[in-house]
C-alpha atoms as a PDB file:
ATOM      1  CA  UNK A   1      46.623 -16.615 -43.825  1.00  0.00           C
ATOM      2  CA  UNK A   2      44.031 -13.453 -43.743  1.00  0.00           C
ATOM      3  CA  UNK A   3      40.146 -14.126 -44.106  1.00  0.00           C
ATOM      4  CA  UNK A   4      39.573 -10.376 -44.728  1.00  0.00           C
ATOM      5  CA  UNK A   5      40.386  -9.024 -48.021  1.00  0.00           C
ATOM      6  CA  UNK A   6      39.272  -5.622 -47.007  1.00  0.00           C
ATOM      7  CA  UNK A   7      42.300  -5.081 -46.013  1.00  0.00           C
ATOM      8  CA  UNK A   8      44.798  -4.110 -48.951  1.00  0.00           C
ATOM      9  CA  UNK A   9      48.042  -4.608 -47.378  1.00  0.00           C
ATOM     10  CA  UNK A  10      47.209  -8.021 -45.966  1.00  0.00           C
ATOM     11  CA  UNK A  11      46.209  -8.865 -49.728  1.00  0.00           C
ATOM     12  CA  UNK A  12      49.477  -7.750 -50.769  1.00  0.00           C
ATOM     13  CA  UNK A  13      51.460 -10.488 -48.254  1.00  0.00           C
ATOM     14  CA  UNK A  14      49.028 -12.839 -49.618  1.00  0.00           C
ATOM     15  CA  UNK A  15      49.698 -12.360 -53.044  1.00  0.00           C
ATOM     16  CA  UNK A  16      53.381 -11.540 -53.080  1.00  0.00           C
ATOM     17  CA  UNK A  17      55.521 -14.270 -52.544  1.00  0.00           C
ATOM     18  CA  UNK A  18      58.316 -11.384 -52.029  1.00  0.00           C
ATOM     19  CA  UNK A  19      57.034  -9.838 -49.139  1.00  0.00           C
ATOM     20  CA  UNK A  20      55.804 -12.971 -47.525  1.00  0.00           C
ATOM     21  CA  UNK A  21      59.432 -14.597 -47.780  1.00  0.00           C
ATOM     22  CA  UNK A  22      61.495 -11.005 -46.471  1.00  0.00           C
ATOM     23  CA  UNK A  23      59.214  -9.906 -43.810  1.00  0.00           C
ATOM     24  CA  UNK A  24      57.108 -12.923 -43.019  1.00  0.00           C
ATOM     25  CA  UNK A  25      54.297 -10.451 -42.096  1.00  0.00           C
ATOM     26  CA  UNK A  26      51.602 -10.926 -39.500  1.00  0.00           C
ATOM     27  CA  UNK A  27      48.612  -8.455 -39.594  1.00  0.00           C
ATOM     28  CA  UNK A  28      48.836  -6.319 -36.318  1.00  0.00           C
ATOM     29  CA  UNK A  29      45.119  -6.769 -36.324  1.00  0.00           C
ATOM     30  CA  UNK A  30      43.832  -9.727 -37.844  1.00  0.00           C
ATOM     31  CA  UNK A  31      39.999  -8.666 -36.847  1.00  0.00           C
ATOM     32  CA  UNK A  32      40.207  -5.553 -38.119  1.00  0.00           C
ATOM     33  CA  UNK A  33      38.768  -4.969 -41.785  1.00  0.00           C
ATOM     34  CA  UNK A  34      40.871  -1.129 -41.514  1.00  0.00           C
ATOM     35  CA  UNK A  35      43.810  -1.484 -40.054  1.00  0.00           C
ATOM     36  CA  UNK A  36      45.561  -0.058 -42.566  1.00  0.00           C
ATOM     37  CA  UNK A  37      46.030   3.384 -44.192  1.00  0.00           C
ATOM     38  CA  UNK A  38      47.426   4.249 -47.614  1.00  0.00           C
ATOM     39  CA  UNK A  39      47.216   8.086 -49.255  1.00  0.00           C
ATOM     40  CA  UNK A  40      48.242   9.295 -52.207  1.00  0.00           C
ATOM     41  CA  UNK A  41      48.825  12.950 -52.640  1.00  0.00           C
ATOM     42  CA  UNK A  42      49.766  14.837 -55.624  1.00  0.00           C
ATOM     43  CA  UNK A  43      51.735  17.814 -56.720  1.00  0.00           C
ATOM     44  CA  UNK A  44      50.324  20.281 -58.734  1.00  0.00           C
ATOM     45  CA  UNK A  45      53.203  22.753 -59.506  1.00  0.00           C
ATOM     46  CA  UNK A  46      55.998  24.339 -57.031  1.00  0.00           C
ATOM     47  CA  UNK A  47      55.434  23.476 -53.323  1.00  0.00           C
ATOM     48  CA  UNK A  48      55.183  26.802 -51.523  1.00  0.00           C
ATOM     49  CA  UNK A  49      55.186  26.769 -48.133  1.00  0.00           C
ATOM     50  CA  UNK A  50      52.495  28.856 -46.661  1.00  0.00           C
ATOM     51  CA  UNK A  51      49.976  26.365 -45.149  1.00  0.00           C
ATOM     52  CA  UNK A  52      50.449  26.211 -41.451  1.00  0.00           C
ATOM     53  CA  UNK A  53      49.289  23.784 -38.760  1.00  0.00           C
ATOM     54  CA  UNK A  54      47.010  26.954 -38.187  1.00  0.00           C
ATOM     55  CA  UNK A  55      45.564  26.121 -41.396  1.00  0.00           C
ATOM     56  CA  UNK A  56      45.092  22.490 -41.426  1.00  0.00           C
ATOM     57  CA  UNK A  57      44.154  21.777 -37.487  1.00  0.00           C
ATOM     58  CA  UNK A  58      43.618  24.714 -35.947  1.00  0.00           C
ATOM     59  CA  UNK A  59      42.070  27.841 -37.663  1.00  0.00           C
ATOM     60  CA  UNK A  60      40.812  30.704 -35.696  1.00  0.00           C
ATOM     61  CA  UNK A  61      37.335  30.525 -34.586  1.00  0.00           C
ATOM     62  CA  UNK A  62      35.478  33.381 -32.881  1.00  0.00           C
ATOM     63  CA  UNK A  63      32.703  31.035 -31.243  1.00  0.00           C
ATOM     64  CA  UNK A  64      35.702  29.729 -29.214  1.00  0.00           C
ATOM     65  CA  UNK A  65      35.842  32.666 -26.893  1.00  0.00           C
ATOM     66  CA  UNK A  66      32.827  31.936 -25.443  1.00  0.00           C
ATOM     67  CA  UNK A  67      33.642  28.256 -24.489  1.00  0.00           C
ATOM     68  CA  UNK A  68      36.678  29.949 -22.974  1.00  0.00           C
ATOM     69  CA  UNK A  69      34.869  32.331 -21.469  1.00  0.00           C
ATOM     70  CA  UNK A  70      33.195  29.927 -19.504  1.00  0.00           C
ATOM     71  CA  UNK A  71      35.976  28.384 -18.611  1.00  0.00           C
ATOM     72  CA  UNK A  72      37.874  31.147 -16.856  1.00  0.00           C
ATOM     73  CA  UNK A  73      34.555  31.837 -15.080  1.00  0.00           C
ATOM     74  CA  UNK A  74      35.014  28.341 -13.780  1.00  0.00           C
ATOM     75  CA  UNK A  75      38.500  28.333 -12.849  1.00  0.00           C
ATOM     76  CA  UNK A  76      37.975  31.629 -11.055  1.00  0.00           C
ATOM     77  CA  UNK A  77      35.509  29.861  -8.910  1.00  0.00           C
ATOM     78  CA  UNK A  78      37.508  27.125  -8.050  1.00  0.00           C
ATOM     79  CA  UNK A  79      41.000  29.007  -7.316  1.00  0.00           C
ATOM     80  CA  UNK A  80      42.190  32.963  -7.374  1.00  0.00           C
ATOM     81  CA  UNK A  81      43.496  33.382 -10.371  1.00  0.00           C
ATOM     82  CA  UNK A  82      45.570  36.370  -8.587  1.00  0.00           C
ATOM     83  CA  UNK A  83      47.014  39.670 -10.108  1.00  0.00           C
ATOM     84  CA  UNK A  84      48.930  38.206 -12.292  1.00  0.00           C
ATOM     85  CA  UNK A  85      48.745  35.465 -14.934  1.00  0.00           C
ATOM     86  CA  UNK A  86      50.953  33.679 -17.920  1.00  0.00           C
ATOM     87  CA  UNK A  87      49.398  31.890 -20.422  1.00  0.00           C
ATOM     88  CA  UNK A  88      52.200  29.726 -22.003  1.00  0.00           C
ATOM     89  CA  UNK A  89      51.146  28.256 -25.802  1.00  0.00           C
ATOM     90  CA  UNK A  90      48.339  30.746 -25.895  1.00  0.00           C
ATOM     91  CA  UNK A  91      47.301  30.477 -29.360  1.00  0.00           C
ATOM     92  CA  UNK A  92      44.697  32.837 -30.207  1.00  0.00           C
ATOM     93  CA  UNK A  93      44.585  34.452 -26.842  1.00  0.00           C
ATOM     94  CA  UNK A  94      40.918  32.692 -25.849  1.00  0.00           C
ATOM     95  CA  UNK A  95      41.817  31.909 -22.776  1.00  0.00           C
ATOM     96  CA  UNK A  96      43.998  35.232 -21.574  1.00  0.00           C
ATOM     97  CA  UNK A  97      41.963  37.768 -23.541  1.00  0.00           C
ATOM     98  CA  UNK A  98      39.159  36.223 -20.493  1.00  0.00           C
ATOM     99  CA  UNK A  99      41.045  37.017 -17.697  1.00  0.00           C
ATOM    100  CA  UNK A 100      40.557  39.705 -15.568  1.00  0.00           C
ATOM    101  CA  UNK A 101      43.510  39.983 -13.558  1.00  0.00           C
ATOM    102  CA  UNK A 102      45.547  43.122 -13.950  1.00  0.00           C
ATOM    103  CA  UNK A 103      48.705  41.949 -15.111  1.00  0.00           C
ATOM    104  CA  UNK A 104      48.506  39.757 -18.010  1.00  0.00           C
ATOM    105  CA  UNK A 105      51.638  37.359 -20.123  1.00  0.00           C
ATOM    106  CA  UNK A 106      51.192  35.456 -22.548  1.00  0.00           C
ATOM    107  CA  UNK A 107      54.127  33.416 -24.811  1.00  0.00           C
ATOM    108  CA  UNK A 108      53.646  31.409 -27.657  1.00  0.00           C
ATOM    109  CA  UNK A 109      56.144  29.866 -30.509  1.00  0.00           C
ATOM    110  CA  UNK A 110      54.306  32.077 -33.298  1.00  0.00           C
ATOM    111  CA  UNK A 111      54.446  35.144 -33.505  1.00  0.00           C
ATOM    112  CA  UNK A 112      51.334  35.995 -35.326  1.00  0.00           C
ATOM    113  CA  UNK A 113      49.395  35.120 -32.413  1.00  0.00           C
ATOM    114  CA  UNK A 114      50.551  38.598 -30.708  1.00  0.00           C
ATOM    115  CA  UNK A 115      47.759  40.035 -33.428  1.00  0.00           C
ATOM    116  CA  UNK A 116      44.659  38.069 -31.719  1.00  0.00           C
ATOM    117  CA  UNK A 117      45.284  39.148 -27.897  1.00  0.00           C
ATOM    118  CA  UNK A 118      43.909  41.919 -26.178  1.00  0.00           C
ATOM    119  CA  UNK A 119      46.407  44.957 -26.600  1.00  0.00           C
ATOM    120  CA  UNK A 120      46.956  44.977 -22.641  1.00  0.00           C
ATOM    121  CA  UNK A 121      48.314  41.615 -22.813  1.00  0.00           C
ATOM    122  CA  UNK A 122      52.427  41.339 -22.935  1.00  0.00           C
ATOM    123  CA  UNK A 123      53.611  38.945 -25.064  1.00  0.00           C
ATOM    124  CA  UNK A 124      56.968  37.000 -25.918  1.00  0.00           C
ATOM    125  CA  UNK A 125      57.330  34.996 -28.830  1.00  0.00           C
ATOM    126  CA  UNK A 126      59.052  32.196 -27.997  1.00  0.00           C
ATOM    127  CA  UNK A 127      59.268  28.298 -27.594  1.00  0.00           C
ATOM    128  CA  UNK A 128      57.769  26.403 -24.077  1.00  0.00           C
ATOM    129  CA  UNK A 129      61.141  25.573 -23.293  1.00  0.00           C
ATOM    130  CA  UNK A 130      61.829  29.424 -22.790  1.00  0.00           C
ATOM    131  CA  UNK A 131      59.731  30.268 -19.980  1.00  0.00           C
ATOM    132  CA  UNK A 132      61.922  30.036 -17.698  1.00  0.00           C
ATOM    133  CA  UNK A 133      64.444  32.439 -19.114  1.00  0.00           C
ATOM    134  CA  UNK A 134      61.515  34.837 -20.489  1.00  0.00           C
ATOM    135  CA  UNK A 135      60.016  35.735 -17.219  1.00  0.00           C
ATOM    136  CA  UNK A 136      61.362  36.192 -13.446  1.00  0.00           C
ATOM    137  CA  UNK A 137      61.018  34.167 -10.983  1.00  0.00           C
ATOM    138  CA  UNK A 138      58.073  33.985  -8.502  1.00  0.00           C
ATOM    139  CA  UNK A 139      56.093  36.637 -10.184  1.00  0.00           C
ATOM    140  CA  UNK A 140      52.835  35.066 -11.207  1.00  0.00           C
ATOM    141  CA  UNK A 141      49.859  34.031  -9.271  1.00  0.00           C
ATOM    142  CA  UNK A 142      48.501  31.767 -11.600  1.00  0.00           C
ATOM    143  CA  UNK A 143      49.951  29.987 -15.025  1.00  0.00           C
ATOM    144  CA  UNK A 144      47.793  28.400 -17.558  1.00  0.00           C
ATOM    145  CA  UNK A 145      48.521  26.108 -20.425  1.00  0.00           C
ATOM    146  CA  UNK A 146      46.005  24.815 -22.552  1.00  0.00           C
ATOM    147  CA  UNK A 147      46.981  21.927 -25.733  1.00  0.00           C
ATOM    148  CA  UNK A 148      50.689  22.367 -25.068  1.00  0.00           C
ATOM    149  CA  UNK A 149      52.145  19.355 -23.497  1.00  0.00           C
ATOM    150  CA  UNK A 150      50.941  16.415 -25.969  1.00  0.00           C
ATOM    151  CA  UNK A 151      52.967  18.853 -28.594  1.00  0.00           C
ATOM    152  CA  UNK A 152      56.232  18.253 -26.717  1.00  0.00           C
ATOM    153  CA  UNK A 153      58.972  15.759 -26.485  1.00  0.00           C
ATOM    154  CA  UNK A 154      58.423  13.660 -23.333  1.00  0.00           C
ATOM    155  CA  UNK A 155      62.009  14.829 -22.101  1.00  0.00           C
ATOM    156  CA  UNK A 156      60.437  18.553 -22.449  1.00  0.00           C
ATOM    157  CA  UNK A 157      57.433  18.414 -20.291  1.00  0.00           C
ATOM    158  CA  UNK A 158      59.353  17.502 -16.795  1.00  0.00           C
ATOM    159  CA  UNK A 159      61.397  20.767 -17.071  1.00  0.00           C
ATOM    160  CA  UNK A 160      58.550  22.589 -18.513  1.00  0.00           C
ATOM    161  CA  UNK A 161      56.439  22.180 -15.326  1.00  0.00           C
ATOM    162  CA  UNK A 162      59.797  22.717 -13.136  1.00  0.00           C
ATOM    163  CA  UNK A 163      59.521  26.077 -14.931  1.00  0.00           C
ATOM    164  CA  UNK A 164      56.064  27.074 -14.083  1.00  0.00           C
ATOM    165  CA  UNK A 165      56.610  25.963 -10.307  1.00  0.00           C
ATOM    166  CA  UNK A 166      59.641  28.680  -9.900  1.00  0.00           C
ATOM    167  CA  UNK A 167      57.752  30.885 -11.583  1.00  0.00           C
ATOM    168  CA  UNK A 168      55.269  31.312  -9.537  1.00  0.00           C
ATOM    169  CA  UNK A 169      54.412  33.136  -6.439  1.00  0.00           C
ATOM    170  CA  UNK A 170      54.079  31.019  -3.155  1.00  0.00           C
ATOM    171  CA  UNK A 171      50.528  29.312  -3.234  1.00  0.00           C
ATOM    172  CA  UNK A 172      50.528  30.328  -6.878  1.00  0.00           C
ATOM    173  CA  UNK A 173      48.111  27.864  -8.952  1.00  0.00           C
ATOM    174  CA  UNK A 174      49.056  25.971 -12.509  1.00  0.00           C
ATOM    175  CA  UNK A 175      45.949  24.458 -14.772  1.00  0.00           C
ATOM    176  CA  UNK A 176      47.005  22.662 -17.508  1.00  0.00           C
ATOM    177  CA  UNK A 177      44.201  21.811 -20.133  1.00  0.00           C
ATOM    178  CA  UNK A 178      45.018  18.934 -22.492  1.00  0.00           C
ATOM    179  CA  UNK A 179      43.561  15.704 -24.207  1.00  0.00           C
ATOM    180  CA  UNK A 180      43.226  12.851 -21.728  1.00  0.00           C
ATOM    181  CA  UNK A 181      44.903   9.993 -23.509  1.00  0.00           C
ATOM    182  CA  UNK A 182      43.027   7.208 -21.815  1.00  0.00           C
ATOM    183  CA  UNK A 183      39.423   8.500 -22.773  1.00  0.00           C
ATOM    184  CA  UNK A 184      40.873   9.799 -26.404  1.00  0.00           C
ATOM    185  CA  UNK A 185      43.153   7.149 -27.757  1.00  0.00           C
ATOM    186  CA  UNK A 186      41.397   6.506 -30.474  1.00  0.00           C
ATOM    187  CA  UNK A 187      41.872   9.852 -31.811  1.00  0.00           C
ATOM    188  CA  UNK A 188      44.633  10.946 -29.896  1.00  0.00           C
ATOM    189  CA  UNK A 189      47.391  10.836 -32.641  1.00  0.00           C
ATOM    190  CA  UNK A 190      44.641  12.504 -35.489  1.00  0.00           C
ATOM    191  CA  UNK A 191      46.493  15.760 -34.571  1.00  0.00           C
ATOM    192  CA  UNK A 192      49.848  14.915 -36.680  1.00  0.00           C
ATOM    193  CA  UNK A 193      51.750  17.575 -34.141  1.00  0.00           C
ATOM    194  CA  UNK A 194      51.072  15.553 -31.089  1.00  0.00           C
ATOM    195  CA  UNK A 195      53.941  14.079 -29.652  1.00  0.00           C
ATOM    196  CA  UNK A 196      53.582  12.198 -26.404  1.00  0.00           C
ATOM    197  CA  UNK A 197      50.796  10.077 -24.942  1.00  0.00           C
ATOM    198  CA  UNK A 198      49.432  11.636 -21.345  1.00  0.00           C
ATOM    199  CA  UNK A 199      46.444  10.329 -19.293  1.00  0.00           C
ATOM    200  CA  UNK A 200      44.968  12.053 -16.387  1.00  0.00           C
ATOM    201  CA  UNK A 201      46.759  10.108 -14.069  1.00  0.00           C
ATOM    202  CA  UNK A 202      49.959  10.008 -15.409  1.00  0.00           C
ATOM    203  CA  UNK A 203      49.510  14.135 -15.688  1.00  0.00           C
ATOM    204  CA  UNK A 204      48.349  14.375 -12.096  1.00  0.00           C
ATOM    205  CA  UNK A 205      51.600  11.910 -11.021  1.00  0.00           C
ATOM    206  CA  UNK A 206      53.622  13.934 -13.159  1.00  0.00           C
ATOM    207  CA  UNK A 207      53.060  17.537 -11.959  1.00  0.00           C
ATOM    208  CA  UNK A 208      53.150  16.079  -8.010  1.00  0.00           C
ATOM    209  CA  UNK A 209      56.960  14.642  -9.419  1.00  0.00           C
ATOM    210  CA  UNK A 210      57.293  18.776  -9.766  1.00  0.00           C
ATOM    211  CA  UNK A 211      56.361  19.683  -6.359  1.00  0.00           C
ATOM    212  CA  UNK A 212      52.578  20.637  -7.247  1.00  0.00           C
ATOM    213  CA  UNK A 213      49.786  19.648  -5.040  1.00  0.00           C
ATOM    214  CA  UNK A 214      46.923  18.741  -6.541  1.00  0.00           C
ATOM    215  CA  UNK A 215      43.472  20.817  -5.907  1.00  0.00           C
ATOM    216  CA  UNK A 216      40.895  20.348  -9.136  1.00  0.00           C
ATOM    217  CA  UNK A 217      41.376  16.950 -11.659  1.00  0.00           C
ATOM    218  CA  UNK A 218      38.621  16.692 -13.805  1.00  0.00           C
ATOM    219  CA  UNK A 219      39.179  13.744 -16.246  1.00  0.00           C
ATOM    220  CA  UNK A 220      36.485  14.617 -19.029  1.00  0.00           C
ATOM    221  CA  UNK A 221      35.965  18.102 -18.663  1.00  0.00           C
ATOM    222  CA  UNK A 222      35.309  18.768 -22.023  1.00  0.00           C
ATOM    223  CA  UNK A 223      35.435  17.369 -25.918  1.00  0.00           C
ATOM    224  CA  UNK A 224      38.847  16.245 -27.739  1.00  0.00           C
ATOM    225  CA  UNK A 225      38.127  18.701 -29.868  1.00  0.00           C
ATOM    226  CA  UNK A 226      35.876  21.522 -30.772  1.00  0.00           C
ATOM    227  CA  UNK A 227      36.171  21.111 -34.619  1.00  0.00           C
ATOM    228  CA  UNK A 228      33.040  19.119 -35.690  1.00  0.00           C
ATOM    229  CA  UNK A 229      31.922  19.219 -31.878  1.00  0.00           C
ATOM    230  CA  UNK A 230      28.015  18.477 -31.294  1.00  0.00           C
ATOM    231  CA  UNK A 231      27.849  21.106 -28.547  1.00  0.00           C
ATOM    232  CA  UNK A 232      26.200  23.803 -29.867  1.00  0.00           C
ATOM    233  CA  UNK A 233      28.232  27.177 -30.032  1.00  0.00           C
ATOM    234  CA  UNK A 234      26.239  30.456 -30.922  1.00  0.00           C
ATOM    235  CA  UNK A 235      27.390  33.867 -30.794  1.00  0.00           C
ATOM    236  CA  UNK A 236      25.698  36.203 -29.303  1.00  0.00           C
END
């Protein structure tokens, strides 16, 4: 039935006349000598709970701030970031600890992140969901949100953007910085947090649904991920 014994759980249908007969299984990818997954983990005493998705996927990294810093620099150049700016999901604060706009937000689900933004910042710890209840109306002149929306619920993202459109001024600007499912698939779903599947062009459709009109869309504008990255980061 298989030809490639690499494959463990195809060996198992093969050999177990119990499995064969229940599930009459079919190898998703027959050419595929890894195309499935097993782990084993063990315990080693009482499970306490103080390793974080911080911990495991994203630690804090000071040679991020000056990827970010170049990043704001190009935004700047390409819209006016304004007086004032929310960064919703900010995580460490790379990208609004760059910004040089006067009046600086920033909101984010864990509150430990307050400790790594610049003390001028204001923040609010709370979910995505609550930006529209945490801030006024038609305040800001630009909102940012960087590895946010591939976390959420598909339902969540449609209001989430609604949000960010009342909340800011007229001609206000939105930049949303994410992984582009059709160049990343592959690796997409490494990140055991992400949630829904996005592509450039479904993202661009998506926030024009919302009332935005699009003025930058840059497909690959930089790695899936900075952990192991070969671009060279140096602090200076």
């Amino acid at each position: 039935m298989f030809d490639h014994p690499a494959c463990v759980f195809c060996d198992i249908h093969i050999n177990s006349e119990e499995l064969t007969t229940q599930y009459a299984p079919q190898c998703p990818n027959p050419g595929d000598v890894v195309c499935h997954t097993v782990l084993v983990g063990q315990t080693n005493g009482p499970f306490v709970s103080n390793v974080s998705y911080h911990d495991v996927r994203f630690q804090f990294d000071p040679r991020r701030n000056i990827v970010w810093r170049e990043i704001v620099r190009y935004l700047d150049r390409k819209v006016d970031l304004g007086n004032t700016v929310l960064d919703v999901g900010c995580g460490y604060g790379e990208f609004i600890n760059n910004v040089r706009s006067e009046h600086r937000y920033a909101l984010d689900a864990s509150p430990e992140m307050q400790n790594f933004l610049d003390p001028a910042v204001k923040f609010v710890a709370a979910d995505a969901g609550e930006t529209e209840h945490a801030f006024p109306q038609g305040v800001f002149d630009f909102i940012f949100s960087s590895n946010l929306l591939e976390h959420l619920k598909r339902e969540e993202i449609g209001p989430l953007l609604a949000s960010f459109r009342k909340a800011l001024k007229p001609g206000g600007h939105a930049g949303i910085l994410m992984p582009n499912y059709r160049l990343t698939a592959n690796r997409y779903f490494d990140d055991y947090t992400h949630q829904t599947a996005i592509s450039d062009v479904a993202l661009r459709d998506w926030m024009i649904a919302e009332g935005f009109e699009i003025v930058i869309s840059e497909p690959g504008f930089m790695p899936f991920s900075m952990k192991g990255s070969a671009i060279p980061i140096t602090l200076g």
